[in-house]
Protein backbone atom coordinates (compact mmCIF):
# COMPACT_ATOMS: atom_id res chain seq x y z
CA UNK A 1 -5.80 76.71 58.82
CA UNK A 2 -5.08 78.16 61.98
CA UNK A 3 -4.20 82.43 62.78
CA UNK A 4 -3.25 82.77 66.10
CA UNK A 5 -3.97 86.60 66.95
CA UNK A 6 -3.83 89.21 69.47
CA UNK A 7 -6.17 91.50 69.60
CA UNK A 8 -6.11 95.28 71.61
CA UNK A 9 -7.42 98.67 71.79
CA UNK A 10 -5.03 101.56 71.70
CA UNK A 11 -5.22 105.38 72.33
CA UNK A 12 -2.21 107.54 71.37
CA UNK A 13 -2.43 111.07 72.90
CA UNK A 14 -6.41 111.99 72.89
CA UNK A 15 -7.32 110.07 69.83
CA UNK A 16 -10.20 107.64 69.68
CA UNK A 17 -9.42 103.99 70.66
CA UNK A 18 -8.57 101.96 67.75
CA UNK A 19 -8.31 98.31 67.09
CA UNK A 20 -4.68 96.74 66.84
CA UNK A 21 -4.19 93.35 65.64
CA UNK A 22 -0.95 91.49 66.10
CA UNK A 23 -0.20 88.14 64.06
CA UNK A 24 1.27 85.24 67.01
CA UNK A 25 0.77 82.33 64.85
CA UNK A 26 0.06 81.77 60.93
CA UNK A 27 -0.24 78.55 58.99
CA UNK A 28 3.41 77.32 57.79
CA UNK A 29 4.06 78.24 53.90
CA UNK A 30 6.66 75.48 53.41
CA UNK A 31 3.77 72.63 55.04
CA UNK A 32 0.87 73.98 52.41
CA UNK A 33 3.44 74.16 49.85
CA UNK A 34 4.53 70.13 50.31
CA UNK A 35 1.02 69.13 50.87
CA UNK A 36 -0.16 70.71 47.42
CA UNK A 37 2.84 68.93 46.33
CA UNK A 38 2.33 65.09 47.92
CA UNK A 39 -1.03 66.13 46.16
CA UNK A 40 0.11 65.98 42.56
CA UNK A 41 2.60 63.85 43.37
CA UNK A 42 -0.06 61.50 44.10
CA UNK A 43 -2.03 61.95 41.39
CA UNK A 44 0.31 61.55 38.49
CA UNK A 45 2.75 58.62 40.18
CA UNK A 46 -0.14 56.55 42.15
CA UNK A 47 1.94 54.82 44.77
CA UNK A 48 4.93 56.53 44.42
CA UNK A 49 4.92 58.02 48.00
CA UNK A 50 2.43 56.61 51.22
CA UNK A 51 3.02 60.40 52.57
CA UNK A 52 -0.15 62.62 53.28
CA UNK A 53 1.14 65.96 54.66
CA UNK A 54 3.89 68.18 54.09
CA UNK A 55 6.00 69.33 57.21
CA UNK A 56 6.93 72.69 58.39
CA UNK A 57 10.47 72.89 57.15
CA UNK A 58 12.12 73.67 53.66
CA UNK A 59 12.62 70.30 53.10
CA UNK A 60 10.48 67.13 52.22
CA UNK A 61 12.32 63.59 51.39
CA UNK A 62 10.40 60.65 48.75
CA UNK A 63 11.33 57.36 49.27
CA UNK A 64 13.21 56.30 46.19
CA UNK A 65 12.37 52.53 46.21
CA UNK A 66 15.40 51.23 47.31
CA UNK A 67 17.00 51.32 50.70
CA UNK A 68 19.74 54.40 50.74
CA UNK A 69 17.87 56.33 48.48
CA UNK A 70 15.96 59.39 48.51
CA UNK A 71 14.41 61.80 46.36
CA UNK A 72 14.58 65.40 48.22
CA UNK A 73 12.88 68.70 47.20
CA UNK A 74 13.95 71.66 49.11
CA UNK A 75 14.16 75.45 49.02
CA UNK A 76 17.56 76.73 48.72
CA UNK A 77 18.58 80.55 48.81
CA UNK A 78 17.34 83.57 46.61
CA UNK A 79 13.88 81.99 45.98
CA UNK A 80 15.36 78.66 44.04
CA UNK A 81 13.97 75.29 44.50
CA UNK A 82 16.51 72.08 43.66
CA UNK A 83 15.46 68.11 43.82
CA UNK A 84 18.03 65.89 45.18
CA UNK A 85 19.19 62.05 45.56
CA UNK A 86 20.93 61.63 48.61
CA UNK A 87 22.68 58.01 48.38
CA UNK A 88 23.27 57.14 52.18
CA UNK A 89 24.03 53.25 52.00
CA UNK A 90 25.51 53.37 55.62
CA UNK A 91 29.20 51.87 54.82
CA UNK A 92 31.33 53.60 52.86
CA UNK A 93 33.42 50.65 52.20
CA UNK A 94 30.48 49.18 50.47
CA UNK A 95 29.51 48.95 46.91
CA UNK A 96 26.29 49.59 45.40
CA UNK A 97 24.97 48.87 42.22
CA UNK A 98 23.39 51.29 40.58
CA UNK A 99 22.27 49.68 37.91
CA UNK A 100 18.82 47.89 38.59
């Protein structure tokens, strides 16, 4: 993990200088949390997912096995998590059979 941080020495009015410490860069919760994830994931479906490393955003997509499909867990509002399946066959015209 990587802290990016400033460091300075201040003096208000005739006090003795102190240390101030201001955070510029900190590790990215949402990449920790998907790589503990892909972790499990990994261990309890073997082959399920070739991924290695979460990514910093709120989102992180699993192949579903089949073209047009994807498995998505994601932060939503208020502190909830939600899985999806996003269906994205590119032709709306076209039908899919969901059945195997």
């Amino acid at each position: 993990m990587f802290f990016g941080v400033k460091a300075e020495v201040l003096r208000i009015g005739d006090s003795l200088p102190a240390p101030n410490f201001d955070l510029i860069v900190q590790p990215n919760a949402y990449e920790g949390f998907f790589t503990g994830l892909l972790a499990k994931v990994k261990q309890r479906l073997p082959g399920f997912t070739s991924g290695s490393k979460g990514l910093p955003q709120n989102w992180f997509n699993f192949p579903a096995g089949r073209t047009g499909f994807v498995y998505s867990a994601a932060f939503a509002k208020q502190r909830q998590m939600r899985v999806e399946l996003y269906i994205d066959v590119g032709d709306a015209d076209k039908k899919v059979d969901c059945t195997r």
